[in-house]
N, C-alpha and C. Protein backbone atom coordinates (compact mmCIF):
# COMPACT_ATOMS: atom_id res chain seq x y z
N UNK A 1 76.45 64.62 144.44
CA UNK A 1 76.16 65.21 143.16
C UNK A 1 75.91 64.17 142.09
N UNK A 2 76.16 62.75 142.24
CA UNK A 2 76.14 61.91 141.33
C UNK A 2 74.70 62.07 141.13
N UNK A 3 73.64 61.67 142.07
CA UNK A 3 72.47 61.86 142.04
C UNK A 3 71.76 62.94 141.10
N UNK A 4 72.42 63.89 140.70
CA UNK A 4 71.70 64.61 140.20
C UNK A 4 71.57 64.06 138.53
N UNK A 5 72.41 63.19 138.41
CA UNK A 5 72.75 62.76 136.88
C UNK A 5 71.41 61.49 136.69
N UNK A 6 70.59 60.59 137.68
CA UNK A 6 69.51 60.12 137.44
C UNK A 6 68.27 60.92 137.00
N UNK A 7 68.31 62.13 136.83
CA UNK A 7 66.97 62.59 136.27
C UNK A 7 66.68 62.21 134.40
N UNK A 8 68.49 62.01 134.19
CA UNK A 8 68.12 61.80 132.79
C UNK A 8 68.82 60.30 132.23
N UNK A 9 68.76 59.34 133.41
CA UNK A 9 69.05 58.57 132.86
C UNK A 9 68.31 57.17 131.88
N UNK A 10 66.46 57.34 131.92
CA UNK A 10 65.74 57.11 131.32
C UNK A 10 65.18 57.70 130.81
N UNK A 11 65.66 59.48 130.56
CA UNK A 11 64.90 60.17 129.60
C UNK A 11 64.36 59.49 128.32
N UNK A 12 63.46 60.05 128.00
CA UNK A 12 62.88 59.10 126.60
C UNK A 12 62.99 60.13 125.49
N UNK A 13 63.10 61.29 125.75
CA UNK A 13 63.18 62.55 124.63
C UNK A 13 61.72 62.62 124.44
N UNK A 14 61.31 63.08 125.49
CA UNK A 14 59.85 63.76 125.36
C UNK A 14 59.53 65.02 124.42
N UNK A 15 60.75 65.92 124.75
CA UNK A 15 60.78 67.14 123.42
C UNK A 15 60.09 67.77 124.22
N UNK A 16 59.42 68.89 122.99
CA UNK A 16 58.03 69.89 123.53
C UNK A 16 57.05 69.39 123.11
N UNK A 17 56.41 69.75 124.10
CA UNK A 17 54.90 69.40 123.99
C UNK A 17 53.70 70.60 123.76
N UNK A 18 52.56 70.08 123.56
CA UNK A 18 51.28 71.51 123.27
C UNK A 18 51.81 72.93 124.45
N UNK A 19 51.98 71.94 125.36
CA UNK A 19 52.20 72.95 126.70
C UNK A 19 53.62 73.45 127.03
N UNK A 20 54.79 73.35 126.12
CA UNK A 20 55.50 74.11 126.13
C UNK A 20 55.83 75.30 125.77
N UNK A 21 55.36 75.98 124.79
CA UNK A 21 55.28 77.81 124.53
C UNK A 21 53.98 77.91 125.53
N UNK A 22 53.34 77.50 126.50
CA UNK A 22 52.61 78.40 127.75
C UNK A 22 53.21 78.42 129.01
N UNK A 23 53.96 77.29 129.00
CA UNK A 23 54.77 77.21 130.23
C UNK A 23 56.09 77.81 130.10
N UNK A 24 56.73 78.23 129.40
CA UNK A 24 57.85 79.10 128.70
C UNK A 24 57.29 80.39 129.02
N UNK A 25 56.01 80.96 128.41
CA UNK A 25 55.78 82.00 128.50
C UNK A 25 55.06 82.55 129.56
N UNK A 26 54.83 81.83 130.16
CA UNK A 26 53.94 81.98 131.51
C UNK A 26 55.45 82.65 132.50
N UNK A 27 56.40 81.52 132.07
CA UNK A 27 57.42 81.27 133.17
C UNK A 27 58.05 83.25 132.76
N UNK A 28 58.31 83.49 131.82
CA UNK A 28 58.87 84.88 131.29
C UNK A 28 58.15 85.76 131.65
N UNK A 29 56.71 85.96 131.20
CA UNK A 29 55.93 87.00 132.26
C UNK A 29 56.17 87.07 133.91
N UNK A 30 56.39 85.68 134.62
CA UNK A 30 55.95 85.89 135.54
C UNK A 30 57.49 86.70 136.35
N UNK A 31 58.57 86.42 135.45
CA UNK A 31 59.59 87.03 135.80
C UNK A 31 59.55 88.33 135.54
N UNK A 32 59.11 88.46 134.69
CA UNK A 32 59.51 90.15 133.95
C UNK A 32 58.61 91.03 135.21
N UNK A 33 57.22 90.33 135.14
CA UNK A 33 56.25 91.05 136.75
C UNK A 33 57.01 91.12 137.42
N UNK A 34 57.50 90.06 138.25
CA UNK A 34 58.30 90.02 138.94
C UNK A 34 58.89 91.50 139.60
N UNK A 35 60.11 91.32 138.19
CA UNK A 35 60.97 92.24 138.34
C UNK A 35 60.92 94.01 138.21
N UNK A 36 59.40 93.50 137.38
CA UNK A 36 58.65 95.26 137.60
C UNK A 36 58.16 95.72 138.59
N UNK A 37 57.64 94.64 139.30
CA UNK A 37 57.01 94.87 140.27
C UNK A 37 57.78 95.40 141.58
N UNK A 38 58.91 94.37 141.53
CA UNK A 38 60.01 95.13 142.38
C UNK A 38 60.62 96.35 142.80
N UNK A 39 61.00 96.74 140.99
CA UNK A 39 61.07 98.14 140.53
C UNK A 39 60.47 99.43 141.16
N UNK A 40 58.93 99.03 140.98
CA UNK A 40 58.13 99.87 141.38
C UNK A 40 57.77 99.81 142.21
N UNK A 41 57.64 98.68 143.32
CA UNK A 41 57.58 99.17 144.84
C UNK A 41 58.83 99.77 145.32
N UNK A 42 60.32 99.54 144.84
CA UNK A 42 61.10 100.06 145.51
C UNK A 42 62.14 101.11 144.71
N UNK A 43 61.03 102.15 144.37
CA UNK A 43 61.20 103.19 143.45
C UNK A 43 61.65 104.22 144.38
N UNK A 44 62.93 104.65 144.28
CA UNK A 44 64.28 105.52 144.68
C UNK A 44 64.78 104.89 145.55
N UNK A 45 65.05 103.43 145.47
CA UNK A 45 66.08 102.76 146.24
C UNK A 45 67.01 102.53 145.49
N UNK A 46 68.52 102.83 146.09
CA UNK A 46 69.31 102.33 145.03
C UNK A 46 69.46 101.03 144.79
N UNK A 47 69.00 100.01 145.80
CA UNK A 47 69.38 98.39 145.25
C UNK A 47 68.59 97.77 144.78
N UNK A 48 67.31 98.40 143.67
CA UNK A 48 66.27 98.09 143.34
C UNK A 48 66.61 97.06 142.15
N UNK A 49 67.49 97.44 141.55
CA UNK A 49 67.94 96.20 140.73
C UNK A 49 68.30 95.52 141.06
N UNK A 50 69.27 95.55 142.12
CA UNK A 50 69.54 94.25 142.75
C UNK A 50 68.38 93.30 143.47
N UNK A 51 67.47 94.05 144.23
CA UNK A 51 66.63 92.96 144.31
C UNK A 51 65.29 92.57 143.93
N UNK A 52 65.33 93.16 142.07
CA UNK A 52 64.50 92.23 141.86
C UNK A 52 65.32 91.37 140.75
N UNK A 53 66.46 91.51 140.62
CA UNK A 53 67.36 90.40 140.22
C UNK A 53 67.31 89.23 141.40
N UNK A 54 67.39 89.47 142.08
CA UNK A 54 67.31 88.49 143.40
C UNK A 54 66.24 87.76 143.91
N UNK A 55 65.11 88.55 143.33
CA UNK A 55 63.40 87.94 143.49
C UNK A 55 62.96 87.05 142.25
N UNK A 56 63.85 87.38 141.30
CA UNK A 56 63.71 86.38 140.33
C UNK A 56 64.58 85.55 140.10
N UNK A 57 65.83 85.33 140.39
CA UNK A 57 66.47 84.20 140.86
C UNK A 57 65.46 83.70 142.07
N UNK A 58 64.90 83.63 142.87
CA UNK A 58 64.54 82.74 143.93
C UNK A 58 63.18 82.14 143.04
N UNK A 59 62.87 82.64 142.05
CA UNK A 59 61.41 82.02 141.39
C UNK A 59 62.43 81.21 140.36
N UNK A 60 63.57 81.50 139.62
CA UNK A 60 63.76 80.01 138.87
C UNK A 60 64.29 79.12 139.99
N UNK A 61 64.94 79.74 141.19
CA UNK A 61 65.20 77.76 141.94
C UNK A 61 64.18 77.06 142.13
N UNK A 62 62.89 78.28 142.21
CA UNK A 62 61.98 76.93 142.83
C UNK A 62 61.50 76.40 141.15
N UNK A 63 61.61 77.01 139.95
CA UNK A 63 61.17 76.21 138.87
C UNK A 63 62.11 75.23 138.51
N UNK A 64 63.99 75.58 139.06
CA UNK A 64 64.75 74.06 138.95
C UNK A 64 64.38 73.27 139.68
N UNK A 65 63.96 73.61 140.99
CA UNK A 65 63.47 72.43 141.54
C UNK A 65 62.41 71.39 140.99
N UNK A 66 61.35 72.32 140.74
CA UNK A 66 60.70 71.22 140.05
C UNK A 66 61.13 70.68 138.83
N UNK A 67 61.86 71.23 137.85
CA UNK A 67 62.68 70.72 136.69
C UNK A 67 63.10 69.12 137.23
N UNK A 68 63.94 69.34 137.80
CA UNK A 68 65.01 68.45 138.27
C UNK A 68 64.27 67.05 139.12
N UNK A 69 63.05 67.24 139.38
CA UNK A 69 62.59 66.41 140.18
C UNK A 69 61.37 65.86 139.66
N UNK A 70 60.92 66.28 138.10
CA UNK A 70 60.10 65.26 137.28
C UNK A 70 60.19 64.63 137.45
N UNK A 71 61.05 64.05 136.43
CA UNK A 71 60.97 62.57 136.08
C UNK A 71 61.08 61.57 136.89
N UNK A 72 62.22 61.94 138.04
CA UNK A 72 62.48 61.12 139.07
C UNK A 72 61.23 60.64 139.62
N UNK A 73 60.59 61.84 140.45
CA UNK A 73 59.19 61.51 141.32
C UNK A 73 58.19 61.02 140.24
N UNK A 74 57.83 60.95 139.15
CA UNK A 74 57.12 60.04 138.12
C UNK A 74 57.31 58.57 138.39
N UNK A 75 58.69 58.25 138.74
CA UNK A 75 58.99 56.95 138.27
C UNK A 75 59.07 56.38 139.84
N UNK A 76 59.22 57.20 140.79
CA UNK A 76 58.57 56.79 142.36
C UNK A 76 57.51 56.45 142.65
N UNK A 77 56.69 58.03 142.28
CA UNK A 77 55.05 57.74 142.39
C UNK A 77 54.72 57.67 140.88
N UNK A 78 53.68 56.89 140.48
CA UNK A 78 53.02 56.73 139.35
C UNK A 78 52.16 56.77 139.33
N UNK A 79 51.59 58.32 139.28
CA UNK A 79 50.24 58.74 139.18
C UNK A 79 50.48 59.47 138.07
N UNK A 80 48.81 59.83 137.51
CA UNK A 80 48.93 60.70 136.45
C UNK A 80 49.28 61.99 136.33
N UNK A 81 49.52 62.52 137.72
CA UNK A 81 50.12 63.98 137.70
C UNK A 81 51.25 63.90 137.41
N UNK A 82 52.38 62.77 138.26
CA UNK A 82 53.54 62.76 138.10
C UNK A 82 53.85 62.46 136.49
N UNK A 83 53.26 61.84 135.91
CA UNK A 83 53.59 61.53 134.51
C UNK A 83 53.13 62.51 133.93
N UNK A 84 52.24 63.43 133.96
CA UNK A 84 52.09 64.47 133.13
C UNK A 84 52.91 65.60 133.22
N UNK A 85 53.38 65.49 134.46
CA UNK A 85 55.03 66.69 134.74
C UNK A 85 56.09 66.20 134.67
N UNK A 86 56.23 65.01 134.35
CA UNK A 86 57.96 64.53 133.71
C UNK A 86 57.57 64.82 132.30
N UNK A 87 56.46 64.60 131.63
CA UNK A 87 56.34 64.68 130.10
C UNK A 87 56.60 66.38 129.78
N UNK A 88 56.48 67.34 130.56
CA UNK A 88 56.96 68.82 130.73
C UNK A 88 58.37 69.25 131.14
N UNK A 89 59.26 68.06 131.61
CA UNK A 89 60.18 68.25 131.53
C UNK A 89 61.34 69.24 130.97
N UNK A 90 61.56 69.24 129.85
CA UNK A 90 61.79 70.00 128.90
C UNK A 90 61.10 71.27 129.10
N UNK A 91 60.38 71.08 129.06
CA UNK A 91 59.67 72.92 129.14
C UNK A 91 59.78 73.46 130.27
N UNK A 92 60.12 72.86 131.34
CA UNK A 92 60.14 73.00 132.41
C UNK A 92 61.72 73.56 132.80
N UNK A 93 62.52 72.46 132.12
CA UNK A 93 63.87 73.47 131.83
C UNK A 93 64.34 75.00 131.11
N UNK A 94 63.51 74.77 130.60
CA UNK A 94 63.64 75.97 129.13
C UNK A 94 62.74 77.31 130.09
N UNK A 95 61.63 77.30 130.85
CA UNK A 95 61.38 77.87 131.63
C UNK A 95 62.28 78.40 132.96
N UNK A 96 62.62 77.38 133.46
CA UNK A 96 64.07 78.11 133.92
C UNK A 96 65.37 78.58 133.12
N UNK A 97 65.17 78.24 132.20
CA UNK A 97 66.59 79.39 131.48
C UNK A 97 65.81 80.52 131.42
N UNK A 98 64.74 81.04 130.64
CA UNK A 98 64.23 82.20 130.83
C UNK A 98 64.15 82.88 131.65
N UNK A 99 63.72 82.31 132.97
CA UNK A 99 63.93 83.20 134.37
C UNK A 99 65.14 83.41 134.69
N UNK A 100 66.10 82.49 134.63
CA UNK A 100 67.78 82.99 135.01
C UNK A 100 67.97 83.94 133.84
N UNK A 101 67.85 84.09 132.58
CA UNK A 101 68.22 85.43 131.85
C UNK A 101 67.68 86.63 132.34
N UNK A 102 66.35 86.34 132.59
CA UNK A 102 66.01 87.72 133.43
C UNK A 102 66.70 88.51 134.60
N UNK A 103 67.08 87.04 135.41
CA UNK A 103 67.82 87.53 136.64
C UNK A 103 69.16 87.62 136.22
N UNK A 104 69.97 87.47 135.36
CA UNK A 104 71.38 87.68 134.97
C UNK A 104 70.98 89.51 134.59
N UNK A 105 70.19 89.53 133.61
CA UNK A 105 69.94 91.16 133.14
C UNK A 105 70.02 91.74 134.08
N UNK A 106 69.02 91.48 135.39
CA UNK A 106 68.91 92.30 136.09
C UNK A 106 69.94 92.60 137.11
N UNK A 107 70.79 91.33 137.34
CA UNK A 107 71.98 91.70 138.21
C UNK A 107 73.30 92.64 137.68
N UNK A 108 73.39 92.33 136.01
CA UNK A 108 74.46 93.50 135.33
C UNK A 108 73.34 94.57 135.23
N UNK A 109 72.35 94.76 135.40
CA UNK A 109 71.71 96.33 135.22
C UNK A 109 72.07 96.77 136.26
N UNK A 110 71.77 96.02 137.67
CA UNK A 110 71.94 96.72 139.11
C UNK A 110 73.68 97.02 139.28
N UNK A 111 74.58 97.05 138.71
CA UNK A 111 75.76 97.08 138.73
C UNK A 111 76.38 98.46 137.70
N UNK A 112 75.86 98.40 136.50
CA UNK A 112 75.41 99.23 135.86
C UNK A 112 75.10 100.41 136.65
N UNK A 113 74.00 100.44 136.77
CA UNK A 113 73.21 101.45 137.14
C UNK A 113 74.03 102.12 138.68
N UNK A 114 73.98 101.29 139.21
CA UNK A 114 74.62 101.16 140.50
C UNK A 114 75.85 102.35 140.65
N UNK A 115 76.41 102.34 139.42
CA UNK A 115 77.70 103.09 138.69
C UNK A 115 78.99 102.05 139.43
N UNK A 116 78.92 100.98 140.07
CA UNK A 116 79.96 100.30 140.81
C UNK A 116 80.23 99.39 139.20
N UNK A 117 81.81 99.02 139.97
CA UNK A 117 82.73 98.62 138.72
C UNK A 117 82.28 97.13 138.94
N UNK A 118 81.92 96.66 137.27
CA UNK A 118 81.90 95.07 136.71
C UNK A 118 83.25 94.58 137.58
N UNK A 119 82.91 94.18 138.88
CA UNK A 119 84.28 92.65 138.97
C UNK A 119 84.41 91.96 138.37
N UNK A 120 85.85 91.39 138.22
CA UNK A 120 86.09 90.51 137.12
C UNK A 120 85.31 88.59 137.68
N UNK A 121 85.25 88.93 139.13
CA UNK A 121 84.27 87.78 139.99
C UNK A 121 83.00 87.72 139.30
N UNK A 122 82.04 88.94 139.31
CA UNK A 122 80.75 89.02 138.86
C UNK A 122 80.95 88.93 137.30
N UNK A 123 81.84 89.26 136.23
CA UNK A 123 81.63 88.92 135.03
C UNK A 123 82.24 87.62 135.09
N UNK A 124 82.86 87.22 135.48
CA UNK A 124 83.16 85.63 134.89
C UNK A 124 81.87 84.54 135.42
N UNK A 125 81.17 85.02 136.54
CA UNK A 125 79.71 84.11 136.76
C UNK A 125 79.08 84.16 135.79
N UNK A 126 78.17 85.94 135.43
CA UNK A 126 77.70 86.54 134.21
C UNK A 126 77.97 85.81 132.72
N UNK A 127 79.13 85.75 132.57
CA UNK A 127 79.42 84.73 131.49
C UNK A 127 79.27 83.34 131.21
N UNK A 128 79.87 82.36 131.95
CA UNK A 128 79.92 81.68 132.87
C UNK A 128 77.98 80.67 132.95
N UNK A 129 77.29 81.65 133.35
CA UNK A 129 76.49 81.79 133.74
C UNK A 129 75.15 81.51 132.02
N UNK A 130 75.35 82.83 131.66
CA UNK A 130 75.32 82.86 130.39
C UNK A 130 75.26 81.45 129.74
N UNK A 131 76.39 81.47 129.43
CA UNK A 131 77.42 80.49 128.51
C UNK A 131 76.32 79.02 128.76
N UNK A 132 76.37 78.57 129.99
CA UNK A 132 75.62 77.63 130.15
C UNK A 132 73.93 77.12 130.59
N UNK A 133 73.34 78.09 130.34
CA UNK A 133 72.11 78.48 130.11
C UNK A 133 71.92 78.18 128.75
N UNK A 134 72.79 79.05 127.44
CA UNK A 134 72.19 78.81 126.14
C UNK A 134 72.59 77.54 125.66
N UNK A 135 73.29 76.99 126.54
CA UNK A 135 73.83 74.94 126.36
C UNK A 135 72.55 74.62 126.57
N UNK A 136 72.04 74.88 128.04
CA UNK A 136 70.94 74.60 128.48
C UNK A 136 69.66 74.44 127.08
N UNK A 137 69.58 75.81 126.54
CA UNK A 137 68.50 75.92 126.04
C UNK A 137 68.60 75.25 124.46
N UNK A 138 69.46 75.23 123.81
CA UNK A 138 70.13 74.41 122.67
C UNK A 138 69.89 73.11 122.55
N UNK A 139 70.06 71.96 124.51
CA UNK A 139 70.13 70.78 124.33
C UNK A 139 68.63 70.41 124.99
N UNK A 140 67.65 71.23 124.99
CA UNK A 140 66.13 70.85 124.98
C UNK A 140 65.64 70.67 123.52
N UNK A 141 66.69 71.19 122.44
CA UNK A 141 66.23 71.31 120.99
C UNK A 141 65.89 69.28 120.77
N UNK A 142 64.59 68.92 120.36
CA UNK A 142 64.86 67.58 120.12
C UNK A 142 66.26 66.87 119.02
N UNK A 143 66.48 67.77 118.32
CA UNK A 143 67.50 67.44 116.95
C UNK A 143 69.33 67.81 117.97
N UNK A 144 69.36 68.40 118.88
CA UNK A 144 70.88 68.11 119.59
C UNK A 144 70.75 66.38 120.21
N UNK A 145 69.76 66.31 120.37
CA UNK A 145 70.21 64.71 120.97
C UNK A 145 70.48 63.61 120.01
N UNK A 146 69.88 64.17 119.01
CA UNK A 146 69.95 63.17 117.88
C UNK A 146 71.25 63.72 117.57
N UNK A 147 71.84 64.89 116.88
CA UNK A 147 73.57 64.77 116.87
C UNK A 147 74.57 64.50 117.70
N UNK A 148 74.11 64.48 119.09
CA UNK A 148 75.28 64.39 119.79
C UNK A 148 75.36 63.00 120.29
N UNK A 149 74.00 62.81 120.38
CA UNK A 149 74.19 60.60 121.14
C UNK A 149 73.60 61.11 122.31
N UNK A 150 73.10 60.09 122.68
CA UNK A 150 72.49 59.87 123.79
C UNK A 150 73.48 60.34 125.49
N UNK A 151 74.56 59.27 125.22
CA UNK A 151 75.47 59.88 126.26
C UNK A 151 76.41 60.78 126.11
N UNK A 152 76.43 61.85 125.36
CA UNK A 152 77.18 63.27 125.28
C UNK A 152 76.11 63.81 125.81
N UNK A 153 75.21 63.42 125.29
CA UNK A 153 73.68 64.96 125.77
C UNK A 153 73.42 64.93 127.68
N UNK A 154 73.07 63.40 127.97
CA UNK A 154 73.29 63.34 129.27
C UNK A 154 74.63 63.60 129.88
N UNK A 155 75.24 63.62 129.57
CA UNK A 155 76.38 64.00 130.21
C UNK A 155 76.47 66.29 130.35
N UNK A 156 75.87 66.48 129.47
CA UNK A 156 75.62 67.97 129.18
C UNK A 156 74.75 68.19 129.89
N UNK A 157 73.69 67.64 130.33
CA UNK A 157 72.68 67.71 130.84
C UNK A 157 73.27 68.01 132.35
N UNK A 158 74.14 66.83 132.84
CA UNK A 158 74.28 66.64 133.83
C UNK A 158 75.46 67.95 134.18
N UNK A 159 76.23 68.30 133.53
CA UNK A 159 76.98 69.61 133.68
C UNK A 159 76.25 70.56 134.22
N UNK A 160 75.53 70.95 133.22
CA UNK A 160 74.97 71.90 133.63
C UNK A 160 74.20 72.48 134.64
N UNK A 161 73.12 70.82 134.70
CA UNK A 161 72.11 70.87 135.95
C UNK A 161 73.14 70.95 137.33
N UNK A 162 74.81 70.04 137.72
CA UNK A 162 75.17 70.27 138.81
C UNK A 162 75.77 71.64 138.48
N UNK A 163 76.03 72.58 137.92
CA UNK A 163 76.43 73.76 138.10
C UNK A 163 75.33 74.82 138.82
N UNK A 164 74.24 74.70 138.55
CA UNK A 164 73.55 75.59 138.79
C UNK A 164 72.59 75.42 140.07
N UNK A 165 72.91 73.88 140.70
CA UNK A 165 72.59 73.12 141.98
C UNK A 165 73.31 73.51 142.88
N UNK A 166 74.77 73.81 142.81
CA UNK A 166 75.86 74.04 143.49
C UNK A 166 76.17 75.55 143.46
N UNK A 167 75.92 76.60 142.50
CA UNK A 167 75.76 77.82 142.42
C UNK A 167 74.30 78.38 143.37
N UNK A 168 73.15 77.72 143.32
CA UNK A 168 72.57 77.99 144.28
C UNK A 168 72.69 77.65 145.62
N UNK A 169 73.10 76.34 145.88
CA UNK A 169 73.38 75.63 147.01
C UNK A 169 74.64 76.49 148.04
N UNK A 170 75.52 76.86 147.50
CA UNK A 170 76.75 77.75 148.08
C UNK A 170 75.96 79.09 148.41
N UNK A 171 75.33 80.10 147.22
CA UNK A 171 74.85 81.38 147.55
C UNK A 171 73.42 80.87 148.98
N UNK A 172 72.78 80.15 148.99
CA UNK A 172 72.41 79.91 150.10
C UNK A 172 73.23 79.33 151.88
N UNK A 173 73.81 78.73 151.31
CA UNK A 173 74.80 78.40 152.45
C UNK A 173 75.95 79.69 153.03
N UNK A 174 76.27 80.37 152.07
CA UNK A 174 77.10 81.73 152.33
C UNK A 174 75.95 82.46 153.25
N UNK A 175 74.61 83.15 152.55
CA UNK A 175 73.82 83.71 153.73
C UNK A 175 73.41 83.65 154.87
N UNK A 176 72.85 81.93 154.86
CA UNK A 176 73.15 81.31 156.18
C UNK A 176 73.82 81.52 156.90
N UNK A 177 75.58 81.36 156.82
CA UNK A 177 76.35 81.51 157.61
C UNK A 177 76.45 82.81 157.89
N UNK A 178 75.88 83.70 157.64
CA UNK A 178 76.34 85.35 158.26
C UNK A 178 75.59 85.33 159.20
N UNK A 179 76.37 86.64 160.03
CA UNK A 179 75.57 85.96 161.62
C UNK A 179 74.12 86.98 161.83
N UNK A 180 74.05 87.98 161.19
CA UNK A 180 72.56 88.66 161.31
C UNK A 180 71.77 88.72 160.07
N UNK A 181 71.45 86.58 159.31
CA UNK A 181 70.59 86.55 158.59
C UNK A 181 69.32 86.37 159.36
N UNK A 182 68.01 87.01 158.36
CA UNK A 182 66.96 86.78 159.43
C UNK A 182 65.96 86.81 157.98
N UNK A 183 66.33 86.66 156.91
CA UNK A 183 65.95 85.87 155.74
C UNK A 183 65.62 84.29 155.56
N UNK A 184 64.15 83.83 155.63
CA UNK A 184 64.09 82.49 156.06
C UNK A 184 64.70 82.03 154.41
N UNK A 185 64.15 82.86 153.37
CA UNK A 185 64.28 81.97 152.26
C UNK A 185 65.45 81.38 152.19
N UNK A 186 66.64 81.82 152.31
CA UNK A 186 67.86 80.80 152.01
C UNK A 186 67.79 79.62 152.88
N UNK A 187 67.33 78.96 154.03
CA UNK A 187 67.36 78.00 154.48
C UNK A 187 66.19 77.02 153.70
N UNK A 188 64.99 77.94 153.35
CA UNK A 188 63.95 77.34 152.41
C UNK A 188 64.56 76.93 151.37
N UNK A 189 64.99 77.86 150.39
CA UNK A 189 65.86 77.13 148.79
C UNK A 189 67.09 76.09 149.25
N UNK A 190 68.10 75.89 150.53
CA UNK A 190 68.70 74.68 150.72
C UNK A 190 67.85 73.71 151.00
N UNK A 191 66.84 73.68 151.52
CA UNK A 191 66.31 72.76 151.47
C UNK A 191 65.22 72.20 151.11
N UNK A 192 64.84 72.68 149.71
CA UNK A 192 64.18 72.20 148.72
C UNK A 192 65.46 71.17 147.57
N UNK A 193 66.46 72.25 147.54
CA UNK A 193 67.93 71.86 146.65
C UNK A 193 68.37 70.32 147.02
N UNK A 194 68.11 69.90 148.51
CA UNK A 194 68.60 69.07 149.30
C UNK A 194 67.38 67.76 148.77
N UNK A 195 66.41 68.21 149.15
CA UNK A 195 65.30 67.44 148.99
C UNK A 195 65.17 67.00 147.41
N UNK A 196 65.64 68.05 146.66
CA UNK A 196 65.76 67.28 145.04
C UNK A 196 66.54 66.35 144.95
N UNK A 197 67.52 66.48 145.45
CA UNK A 197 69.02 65.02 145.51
C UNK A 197 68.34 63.95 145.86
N UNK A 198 68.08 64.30 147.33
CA UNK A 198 67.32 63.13 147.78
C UNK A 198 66.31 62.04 146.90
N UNK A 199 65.33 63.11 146.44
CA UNK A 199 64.20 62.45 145.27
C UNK A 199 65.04 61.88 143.99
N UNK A 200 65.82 61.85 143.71
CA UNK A 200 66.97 61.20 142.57
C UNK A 200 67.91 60.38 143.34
N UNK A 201 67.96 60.12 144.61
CA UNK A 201 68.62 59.51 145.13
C UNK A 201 67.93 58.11 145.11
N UNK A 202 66.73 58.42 145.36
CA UNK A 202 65.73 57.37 145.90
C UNK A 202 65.15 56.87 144.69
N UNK A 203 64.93 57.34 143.74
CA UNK A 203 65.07 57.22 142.63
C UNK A 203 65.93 56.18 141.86
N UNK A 204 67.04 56.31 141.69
CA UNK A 204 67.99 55.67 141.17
C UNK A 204 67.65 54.36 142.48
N UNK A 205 67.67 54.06 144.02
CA UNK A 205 67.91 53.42 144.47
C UNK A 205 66.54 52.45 144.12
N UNK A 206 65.64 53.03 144.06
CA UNK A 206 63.94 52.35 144.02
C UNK A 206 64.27 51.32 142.04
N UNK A 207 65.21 51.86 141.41
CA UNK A 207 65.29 51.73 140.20
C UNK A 207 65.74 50.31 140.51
N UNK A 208 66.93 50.15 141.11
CA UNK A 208 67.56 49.45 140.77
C UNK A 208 67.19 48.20 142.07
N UNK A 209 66.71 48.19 142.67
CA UNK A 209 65.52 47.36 143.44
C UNK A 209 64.76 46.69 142.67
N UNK A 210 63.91 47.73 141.74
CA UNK A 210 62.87 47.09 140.86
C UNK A 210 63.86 46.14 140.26
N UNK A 211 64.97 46.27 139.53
CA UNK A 211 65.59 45.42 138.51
C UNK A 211 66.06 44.39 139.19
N UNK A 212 66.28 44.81 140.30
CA UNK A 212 67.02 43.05 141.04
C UNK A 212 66.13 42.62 141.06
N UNK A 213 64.49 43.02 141.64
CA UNK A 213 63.27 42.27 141.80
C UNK A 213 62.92 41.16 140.10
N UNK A 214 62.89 42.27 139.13
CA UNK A 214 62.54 41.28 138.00
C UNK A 214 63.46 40.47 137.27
N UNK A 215 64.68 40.35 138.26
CA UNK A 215 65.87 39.50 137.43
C UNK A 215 65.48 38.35 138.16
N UNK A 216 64.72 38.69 139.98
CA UNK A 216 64.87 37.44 140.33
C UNK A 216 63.99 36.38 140.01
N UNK A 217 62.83 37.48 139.06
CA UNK A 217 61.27 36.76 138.84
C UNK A 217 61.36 36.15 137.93
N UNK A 218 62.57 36.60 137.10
CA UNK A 218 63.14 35.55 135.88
C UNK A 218 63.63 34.62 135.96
């Protein structure tokens, strides 16, 4: 999990950019479809909320994934794609908070609706859950980094991002282990989740290579 804390350890505070209210809003439509769409193909099912709460959680892991694996793969490969999607960074986060609110709604609607009783398990995630999403979306504001310092914000950063690495990483590993899964996606989202570490692993390691290299050129 340390690894996951190199995505922001040369952040530069890119902020938002032109292309952050389209990639925000792109990212919110494509959930809300999503979850209509769900709706309405699986119109008089009762777990219809539940799974398109569940179809839109699997569209923000794959947008944390790419969140989480900007900047890193920028500073691996240095091409102009990779630098033009670490500079989205930020929006790229803020796009996944939007999709996890969708899928939080939709999991207390399906519970709701459901008429089954709020566990005090499912509201303390819900909250929980909540709670650190609008951290999330607060510390993309360019003006929190400037009050809090550089290393409070990364350190927030890094909270948050391993909470929601390890909240997916477990709900995939739990399905896995049941013995009549026949759902490929949870082995797909572990190992995209896996493969992000990795890319920050290599990352941080390629980093600090380069620096022994130009200490020795000195």
């Amino acid at each position: 999990m340390v690894a996951l804390g190199s995505a922001f350890e040369t952040d530069d505070g890119h902020g938002r950019t032109v292309y952050t209210a389209p990639i925000v809003l792109t990212a919110l439509a494509a959930a809300v479809l999503l979850a209509a769409g769900t709706l309405v193909f699986e119109i008089g099912n009762s777990f219809a909320w539940r799974d398109a709460a569940e179809n839109v959680s699997r569209f923000s892991v794959l947008v944390f994934v790419v969140a989480i694996s900007a900047e890193p793969l920028s500073r691996i490969f240095r091409t102009r794609f990779t630098r033009g999607l670490a500079r989205e960074r930020s929006s790229l986060i803020l796009a996944f908070v939007v999709a996890s609110f969708v899928s939080l709604v939709g999991n207390l609607a399906s519970l709701r609706l459901g008429g089954a009783p709020l566990s005090l398990p499912a509201l303390a995630y819900a909250v929980l859950s909540a709670a650190i999403l609008i951290v999330m979306l607060f510390s993309e504001h360019p003006a929190t980094r400037k009050r809090l310092g550089g290393p409070a914000w990364r350190t927030m950063q890094r909270i948050a991002t391993a909470y929601f690495w390890l909240v997916f990483t477990v709900t995939s590993l739990n399905h896995l282990s049941a013995p009549d899964v026949t759902d490929r996606w949870w082995g797909i989202s572990l190992l995209l989740l896996i493969i992000a570490v990795l890319i920050q692993f290599v990352d941080g390691l390629w980093s600090k290579l380069r620096g022994a290299t130009s200490e020795k050129a000195v």
